[in-house]
Protein backbone atom coordinates (compact mmCIF):
# COMPACT_ATOMS: atom_id res chain seq x y z
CA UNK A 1 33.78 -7.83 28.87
CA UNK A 2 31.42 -9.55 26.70
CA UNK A 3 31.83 -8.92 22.71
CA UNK A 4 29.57 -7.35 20.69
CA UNK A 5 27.46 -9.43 18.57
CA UNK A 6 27.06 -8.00 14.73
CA UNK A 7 23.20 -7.35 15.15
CA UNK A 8 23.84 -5.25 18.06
CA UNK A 9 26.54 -3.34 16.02
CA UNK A 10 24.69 -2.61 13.16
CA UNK A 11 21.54 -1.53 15.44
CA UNK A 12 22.94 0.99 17.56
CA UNK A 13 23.28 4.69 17.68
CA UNK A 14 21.30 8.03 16.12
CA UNK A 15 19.24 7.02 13.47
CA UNK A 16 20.03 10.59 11.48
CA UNK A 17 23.80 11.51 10.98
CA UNK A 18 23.26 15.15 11.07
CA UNK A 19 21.67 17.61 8.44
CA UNK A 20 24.23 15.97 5.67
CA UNK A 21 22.83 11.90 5.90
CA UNK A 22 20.58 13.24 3.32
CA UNK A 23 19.79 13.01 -0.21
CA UNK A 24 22.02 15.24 -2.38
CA UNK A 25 18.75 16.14 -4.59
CA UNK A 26 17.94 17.81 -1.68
CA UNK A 27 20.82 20.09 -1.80
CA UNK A 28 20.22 20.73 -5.27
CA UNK A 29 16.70 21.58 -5.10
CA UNK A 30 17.22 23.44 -2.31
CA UNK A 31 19.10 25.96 -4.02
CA UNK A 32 16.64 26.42 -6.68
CA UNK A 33 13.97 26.66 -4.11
CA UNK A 34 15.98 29.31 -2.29
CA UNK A 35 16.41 31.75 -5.76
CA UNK A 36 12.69 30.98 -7.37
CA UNK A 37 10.30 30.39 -4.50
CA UNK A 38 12.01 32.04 -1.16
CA UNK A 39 8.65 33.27 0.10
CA UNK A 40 6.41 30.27 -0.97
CA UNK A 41 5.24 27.99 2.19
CA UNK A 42 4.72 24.06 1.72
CA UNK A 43 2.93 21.35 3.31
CA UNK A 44 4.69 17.85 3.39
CA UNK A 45 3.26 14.67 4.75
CA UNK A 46 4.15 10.90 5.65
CA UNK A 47 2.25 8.30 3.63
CA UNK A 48 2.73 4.20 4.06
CA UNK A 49 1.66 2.81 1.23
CA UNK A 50 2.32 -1.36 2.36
CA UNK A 51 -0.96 -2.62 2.98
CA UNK A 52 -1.93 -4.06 6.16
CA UNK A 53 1.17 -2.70 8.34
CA UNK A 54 -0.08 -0.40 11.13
CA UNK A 55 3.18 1.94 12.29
CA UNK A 56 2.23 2.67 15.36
CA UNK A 57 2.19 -1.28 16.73
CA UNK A 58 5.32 -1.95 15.90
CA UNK A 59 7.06 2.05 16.64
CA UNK A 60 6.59 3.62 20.03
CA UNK A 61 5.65 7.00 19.22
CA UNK A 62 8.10 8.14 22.09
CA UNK A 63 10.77 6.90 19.85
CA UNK A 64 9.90 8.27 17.05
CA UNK A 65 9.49 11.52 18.90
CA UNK A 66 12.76 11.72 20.07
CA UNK A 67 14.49 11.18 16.77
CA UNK A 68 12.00 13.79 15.40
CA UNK A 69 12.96 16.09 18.12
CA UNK A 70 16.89 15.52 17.28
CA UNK A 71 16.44 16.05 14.04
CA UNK A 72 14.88 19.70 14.87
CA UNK A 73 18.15 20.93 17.48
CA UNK A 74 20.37 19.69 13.93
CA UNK A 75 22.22 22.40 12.63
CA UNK A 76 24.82 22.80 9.50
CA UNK A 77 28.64 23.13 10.58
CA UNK A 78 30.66 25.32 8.37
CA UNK A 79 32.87 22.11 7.66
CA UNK A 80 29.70 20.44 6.07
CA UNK A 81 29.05 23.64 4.26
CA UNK A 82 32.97 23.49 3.24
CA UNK A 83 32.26 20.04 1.49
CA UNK A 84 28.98 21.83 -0.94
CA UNK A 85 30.90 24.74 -1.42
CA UNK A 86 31.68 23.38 -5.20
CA UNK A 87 28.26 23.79 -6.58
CA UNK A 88 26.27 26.19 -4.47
CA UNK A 89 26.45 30.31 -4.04
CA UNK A 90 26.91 32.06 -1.21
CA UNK A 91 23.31 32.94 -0.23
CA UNK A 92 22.27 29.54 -0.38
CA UNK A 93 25.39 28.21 1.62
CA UNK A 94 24.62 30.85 4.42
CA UNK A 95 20.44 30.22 4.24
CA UNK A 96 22.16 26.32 5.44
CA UNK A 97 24.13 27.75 8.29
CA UNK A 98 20.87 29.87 9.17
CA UNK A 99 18.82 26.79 8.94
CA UNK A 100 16.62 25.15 11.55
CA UNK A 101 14.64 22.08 10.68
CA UNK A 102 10.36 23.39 11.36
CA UNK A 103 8.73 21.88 13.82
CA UNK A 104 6.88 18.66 12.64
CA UNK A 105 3.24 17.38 13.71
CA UNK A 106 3.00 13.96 14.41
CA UNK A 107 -0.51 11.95 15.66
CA UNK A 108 -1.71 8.52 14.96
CA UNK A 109 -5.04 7.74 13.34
CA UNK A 110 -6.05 4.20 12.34
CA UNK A 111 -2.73 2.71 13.92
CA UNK A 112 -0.99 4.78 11.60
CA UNK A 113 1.43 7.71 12.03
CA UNK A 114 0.45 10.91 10.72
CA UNK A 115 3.76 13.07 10.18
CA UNK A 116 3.41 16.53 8.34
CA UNK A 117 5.73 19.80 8.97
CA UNK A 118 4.39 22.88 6.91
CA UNK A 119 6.19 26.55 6.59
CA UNK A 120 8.56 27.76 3.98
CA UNK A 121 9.48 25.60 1.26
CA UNK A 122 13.08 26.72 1.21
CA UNK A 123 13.13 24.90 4.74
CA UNK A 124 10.58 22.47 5.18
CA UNK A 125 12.14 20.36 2.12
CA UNK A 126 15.40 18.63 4.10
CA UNK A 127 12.52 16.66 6.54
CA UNK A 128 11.60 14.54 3.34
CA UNK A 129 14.59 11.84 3.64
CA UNK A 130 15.07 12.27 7.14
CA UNK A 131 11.27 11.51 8.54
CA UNK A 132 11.33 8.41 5.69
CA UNK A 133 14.60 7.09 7.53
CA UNK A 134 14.02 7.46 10.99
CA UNK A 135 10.29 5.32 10.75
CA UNK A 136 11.92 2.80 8.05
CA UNK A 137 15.03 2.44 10.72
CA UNK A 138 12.59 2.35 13.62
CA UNK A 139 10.32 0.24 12.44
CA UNK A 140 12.86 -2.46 11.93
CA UNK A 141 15.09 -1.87 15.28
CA UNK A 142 11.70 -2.78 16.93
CA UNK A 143 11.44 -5.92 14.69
CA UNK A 144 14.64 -6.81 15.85
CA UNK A 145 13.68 -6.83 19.26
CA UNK A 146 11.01 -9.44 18.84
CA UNK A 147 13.93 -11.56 17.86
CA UNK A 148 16.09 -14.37 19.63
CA UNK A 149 19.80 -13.02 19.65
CA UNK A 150 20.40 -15.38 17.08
CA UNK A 151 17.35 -14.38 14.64
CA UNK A 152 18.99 -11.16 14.94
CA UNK A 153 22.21 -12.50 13.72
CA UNK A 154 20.64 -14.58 11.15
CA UNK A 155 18.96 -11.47 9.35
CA UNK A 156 22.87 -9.54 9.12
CA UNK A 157 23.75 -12.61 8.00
CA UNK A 158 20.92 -12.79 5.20
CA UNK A 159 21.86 -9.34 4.37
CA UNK A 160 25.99 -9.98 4.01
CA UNK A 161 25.41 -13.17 1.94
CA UNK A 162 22.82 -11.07 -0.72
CA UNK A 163 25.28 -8.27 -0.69
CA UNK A 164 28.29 -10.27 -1.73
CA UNK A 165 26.11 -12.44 -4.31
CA UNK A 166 25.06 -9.31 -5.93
CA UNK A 167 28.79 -7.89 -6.25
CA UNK A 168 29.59 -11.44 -8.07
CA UNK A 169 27.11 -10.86 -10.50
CA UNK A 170 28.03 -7.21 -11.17
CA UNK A 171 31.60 -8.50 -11.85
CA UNK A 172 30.41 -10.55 -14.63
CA UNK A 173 28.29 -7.88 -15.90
CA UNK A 174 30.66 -4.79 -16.07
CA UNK A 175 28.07 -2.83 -18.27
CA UNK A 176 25.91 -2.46 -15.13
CA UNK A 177 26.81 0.99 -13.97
CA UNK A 178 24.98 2.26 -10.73
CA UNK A 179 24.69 4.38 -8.36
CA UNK A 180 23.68 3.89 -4.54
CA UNK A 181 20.22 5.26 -4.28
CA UNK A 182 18.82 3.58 -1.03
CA UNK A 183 19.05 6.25 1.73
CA UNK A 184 15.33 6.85 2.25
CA UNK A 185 13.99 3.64 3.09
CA UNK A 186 17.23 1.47 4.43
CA UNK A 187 16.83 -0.78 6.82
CA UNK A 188 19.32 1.57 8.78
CA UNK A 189 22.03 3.92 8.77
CA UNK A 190 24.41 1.38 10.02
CA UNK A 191 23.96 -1.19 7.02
CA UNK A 192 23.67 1.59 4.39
CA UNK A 193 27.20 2.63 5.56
CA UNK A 194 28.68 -1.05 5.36
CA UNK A 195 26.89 -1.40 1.70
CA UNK A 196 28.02 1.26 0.39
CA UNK A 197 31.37 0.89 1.82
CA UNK A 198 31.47 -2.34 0.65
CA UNK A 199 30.53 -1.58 -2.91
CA UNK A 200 33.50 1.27 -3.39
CA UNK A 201 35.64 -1.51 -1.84
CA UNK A 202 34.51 -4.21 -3.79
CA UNK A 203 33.32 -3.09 -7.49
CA UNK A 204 35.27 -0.42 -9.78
CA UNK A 205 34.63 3.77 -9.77
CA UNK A 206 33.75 2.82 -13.47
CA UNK A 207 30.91 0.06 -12.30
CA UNK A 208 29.79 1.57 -9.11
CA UNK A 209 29.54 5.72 -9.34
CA UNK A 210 28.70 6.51 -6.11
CA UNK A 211 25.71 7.33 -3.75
CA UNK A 212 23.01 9.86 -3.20
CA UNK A 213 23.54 9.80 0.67
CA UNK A 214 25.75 13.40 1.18
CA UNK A 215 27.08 12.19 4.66
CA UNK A 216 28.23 9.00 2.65
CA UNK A 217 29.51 10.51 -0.03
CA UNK A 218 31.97 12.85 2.30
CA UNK A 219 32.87 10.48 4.69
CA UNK A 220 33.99 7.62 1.89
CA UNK A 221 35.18 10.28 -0.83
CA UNK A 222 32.56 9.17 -3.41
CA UNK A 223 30.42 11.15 -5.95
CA UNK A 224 27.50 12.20 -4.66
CA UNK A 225 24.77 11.86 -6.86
CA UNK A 226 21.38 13.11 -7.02
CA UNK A 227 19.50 15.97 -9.45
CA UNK A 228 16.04 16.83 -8.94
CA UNK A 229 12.72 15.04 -7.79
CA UNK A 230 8.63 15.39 -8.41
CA UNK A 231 8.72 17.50 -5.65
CA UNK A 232 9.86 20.70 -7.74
CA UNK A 233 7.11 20.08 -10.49
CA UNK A 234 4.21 18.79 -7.93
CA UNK A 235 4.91 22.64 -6.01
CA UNK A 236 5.63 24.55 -8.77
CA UNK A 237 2.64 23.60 -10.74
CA UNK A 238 0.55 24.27 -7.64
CA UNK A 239 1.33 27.58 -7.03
CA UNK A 240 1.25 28.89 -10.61
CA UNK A 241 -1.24 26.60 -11.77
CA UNK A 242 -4.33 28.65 -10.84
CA UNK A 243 -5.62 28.57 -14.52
CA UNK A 244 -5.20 26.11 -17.60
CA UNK A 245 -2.82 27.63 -19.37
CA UNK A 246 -0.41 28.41 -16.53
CA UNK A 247 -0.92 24.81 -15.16
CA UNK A 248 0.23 23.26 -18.22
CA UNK A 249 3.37 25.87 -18.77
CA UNK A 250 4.57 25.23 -15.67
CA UNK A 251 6.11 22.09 -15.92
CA UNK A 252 8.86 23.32 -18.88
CA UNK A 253 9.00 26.53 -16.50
CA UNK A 254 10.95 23.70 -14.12
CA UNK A 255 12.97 22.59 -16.86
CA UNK A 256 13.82 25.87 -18.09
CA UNK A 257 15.04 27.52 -15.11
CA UNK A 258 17.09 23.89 -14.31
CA UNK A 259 18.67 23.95 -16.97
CA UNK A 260 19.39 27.80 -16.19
CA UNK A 261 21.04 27.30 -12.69
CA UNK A 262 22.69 23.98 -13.73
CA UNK A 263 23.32 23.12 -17.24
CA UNK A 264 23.93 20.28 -18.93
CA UNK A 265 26.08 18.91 -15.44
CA UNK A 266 22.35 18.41 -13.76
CA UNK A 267 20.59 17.51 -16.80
CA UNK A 268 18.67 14.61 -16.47
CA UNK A 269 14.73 15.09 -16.85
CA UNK A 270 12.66 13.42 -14.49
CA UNK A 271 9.50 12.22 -17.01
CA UNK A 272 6.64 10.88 -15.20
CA UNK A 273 5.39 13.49 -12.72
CA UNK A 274 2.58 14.46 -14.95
CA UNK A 275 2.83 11.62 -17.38
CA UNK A 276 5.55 10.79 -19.63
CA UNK A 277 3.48 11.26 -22.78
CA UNK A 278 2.81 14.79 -21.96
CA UNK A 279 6.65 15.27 -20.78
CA UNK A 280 7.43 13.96 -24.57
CA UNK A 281 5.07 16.83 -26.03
CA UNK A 282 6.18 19.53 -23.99
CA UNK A 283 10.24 18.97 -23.78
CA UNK A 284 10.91 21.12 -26.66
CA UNK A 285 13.88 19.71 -29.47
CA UNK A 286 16.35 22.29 -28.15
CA UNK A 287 15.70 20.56 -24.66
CA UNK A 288 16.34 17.33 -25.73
CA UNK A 289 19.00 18.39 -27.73
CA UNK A 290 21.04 19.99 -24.76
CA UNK A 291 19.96 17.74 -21.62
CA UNK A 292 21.97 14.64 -21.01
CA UNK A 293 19.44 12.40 -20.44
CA UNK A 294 16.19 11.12 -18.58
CA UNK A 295 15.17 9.37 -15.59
CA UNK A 296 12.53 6.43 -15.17
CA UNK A 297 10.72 6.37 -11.81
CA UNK A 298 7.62 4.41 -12.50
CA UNK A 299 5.55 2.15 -14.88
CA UNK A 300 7.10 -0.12 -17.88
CA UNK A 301 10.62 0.51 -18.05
CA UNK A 302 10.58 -1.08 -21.52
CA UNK A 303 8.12 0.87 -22.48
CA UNK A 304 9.53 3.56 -21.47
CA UNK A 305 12.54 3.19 -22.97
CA UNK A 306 11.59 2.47 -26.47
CA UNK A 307 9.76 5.64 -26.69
CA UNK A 308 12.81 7.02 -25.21
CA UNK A 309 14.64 6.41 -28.26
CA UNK A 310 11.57 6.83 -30.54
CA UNK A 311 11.50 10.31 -29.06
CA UNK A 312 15.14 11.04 -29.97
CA UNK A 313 15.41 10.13 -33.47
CA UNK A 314 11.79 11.69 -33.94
CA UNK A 315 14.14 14.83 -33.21
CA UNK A 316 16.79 13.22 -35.98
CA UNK A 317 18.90 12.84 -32.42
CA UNK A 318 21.19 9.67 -31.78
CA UNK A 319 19.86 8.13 -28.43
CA UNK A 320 23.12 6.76 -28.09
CA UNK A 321 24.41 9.76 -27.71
CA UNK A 322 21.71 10.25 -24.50
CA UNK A 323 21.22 8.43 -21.27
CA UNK A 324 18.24 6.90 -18.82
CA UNK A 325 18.46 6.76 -15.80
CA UNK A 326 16.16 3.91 -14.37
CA UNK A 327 15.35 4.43 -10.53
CA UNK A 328 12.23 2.49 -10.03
CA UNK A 329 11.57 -0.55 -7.97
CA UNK A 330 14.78 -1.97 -9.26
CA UNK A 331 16.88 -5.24 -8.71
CA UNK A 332 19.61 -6.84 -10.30
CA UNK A 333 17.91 -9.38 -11.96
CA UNK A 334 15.78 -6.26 -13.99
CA UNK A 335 18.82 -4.33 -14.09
CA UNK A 336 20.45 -6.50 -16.34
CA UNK A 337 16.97 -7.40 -18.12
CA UNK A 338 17.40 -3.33 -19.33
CA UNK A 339 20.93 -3.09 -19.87
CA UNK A 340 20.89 -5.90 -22.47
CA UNK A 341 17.42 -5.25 -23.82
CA UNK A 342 18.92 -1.33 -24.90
CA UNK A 343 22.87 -2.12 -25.04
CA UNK A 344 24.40 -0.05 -27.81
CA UNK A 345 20.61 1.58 -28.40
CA UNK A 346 20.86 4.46 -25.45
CA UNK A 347 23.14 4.83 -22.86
CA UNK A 348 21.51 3.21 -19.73
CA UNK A 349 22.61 3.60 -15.71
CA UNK A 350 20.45 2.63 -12.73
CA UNK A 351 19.96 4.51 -9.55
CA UNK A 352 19.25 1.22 -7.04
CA UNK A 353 17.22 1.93 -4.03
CA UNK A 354 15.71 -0.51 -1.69
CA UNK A 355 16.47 -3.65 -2.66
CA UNK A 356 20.27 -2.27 -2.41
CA UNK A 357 20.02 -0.96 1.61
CA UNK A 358 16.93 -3.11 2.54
CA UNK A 359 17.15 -6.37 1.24
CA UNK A 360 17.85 -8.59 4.77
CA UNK A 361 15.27 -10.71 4.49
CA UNK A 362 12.49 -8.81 5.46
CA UNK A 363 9.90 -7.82 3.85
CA UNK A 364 10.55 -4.07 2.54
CA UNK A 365 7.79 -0.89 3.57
CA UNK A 366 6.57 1.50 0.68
CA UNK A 367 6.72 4.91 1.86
CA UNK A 368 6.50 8.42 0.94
CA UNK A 369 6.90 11.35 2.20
CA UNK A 370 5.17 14.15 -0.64
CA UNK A 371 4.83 17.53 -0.84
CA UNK A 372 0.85 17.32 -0.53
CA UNK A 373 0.02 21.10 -0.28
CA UNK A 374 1.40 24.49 -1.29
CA UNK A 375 0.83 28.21 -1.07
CA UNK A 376 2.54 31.86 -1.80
CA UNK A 377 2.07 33.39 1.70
CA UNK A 378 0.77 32.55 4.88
CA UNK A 379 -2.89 34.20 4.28
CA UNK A 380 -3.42 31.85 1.51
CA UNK A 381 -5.52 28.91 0.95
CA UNK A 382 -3.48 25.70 0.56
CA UNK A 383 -3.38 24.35 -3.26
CA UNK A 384 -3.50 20.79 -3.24
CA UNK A 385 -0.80 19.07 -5.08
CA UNK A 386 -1.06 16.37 -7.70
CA UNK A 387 1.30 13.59 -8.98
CA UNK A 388 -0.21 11.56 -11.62
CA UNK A 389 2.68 9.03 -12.77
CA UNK A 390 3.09 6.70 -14.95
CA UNK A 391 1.67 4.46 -12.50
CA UNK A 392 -1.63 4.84 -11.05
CA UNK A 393 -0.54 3.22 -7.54
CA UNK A 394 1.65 6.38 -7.02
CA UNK A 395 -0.99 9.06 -7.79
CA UNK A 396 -1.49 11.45 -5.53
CA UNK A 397 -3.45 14.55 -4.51
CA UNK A 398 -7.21 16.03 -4.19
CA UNK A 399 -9.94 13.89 -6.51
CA UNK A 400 -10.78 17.09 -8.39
CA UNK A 401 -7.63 18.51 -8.97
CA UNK A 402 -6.36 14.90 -10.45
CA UNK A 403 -9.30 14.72 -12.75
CA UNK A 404 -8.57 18.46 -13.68
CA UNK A 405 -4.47 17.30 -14.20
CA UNK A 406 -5.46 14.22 -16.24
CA UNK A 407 -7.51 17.05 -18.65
CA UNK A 408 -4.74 19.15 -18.72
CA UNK A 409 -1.79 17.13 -19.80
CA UNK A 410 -3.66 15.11 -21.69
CA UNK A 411 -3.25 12.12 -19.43
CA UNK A 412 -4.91 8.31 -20.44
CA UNK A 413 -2.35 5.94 -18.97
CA UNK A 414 -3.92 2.96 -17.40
CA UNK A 415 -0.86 1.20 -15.79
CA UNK A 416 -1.20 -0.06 -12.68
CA UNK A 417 1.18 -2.06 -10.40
CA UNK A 418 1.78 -2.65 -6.25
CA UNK A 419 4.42 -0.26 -5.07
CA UNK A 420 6.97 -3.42 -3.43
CA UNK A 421 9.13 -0.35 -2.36
């Protein structure tokens, strides 16, 4: 019997690990979906954002089918359930055992895959990190192919020597603190399992915190990590948003209720949905007095963080007493850039995505998949959704309702950069 060789190892099996090999934000989110918007229905869809990539050329749609199709006959076990019984209520755990992932709608236009599944938010939200995984996983298994057995080899290879050169220079660099971030676009489930592995084996609980992957986070006793995502403000302000005023209170409505189910455990803000200037104006000083921190998820982390701490003492609050949370586009090299440049200024942790689980030597995909429409009941019109950011690359939704967002919230950023991941 002929032995394995690595690539075939790390290429084999379901792409989706059951309902859990998720993103623990979803989890989270979930729960507040389930108390404050039971009845609300949501459209999601796929978007690639890499230029000049066309999906369907390199994915047969029959495969991505079938691990669509899996992913719908998934179902919660009452041992998974067992594992989020620390955080969640009743209702919610029993709404997971009840669960069924909707049925998705997939067609090809251009040479690229159109993916959307609409129908109750509460349910529809656990396809976002699953669809993103199976095309980023597919989409490389079929570059394998096109390979030489040895090519194949050569790319683990790539990916094992990176790896290991990164965990040297976190060991001279114990003020990096991280946590694994990369489940949505890895270059597989496979090799996100033997990095993060790896890392807990490798680096300190102290250095390396743990990972947002659920299954992962179970299976290797690690912290799961994860708190809430634009999805909750994009939807939110949507739905209540039919007038001015109510579009502009809706984004501390989010916050408020947060910090209402969660407290200060879940309290990081996420800043940029609508523009971090206007998230500066509306968080109000007993807000930034109580939550632990913020996260940075696009535009000029520098930036960013210097009106961070401009923000806090504004407040006469000591921004080392508060933390960031940088999640956007990251690797090492910037990591350290920002732990040095604010060392002993704010409390700084990074949540590393692609360039963590994707970094083999091939070139990385930018995708998303957004909550692009939402509505109260099933007789209603759709409501666009908007994301403005504090990058203009990663704006989304209807041309009318972004112009009538940027009035809003005040919005004038100008930033623009290429989404790498």
């Amino acid at each position: 019997m002929s032995t394995p060789r690595l690539s075939e190892i790390m290429s084999e099996g379901p792409v989706i690990d059951g309902l859990l090999d998720i993103d623990f934000y979803k989890f989270t989110m979930g729960q507040f979906i389930l108390k404050y918007f039971s009845k609300a229905q949501v459209r999601f869809s796929f978007v690639l954002r890499t230029k000049g990539v066309r999906l369907s050329e390199t994915i047969p749609e029959a495969e991505l089918r079938a691990e669509l199709d899996r992913v719908m006959e998934m179902s919660f076990s009452r041992t998974d359930l067992r594992y989020d019984e620390r955080m969640f209520k009743e209702d919610y755990l029993t709404h997971l055992l009840n669960l069924r992932p909707p049925r998705y709608c997939l067609s090809i236009e251009d040479g690229q895959y159109r993916i959307e599944v609409e129908g109750h938010w509460a349910d529809v939200t656990y396809w976002e990190t699953m669809v993103l995984s199976a095309v980023n996983e597919l989409y490389y298994r079929n570059r394998l192919k096109a390979m030489s057995p040895g090519e194949r080899d050569l790319v683990f290879a790539t990916g094992i020597t990176r790896l290991h050169n990164k965990i040297k220079v976190l060991r001279e660099h114990p003020e990096i603190t991280f946590t694994d971030f990369g489940t949505r676009r890895r270059f597989s489930r496979a090799w996100q399992a033997y990095v993060v592995r790896t890392l807990a084996e490798e680096l300190p609980e102290s250095q390396f915190l743990g990972t947002s992957n659920t299954r992962l986070a179970e299976r290797l006793a690690l912290l799961p990590m994860g708190t809430n995502a634009h999805e909750l403000f994009m939807a939110v302000a949507a739905l209540i948003g039919r007038d001015d005023r109510s579009l502009l209170t809706s984004h501390n409505l989010v916050l408020t209720k947060w910090w209402e189910m969660y407290g200060w455990g879940l309290s990081i803000a996420l800043t940029d949905t609508f523009g971090t200037g206007f998230f500066f104006q509306d968080m109000t000083p007993s807000q930034a007095a109580e939550w632990k921190g913020l996260r940075q998820d696009s535009g000029d982390p520098i930036v960013f963080g210097e009106a961070a701490i401009a923000f806090y003492q504004n407040l006469s609050l000591d921004p080392r007493e508060k933390l960031i949370v940088f999640s956007d586009g990251l690797d090492l090299a910037t990591m350290i850039k920002l732990a040095k440049r604010f060392q002993g200024r704010i409390r700084t942790t990074f949540g590393w995505g692609t360039n963590l689980t994707n970094d083999l030597g091939l070139s990385p995909l930018s995708m998303v998949m957004k909550v692009t429409a939402a509505r109260w009941e099933e007789v209603d019109d759709w409501t666009g959704t908007v994301k403005l950011s504090d990058n203009l690359a990663k704006a989304m939704g209807p041309a009318a309702e972004v112009e009538r967002y940027k009035r809003v919230f005040g919005y004038s950023g100008n930033f623009r950069a290429e989404c790498t991941y």
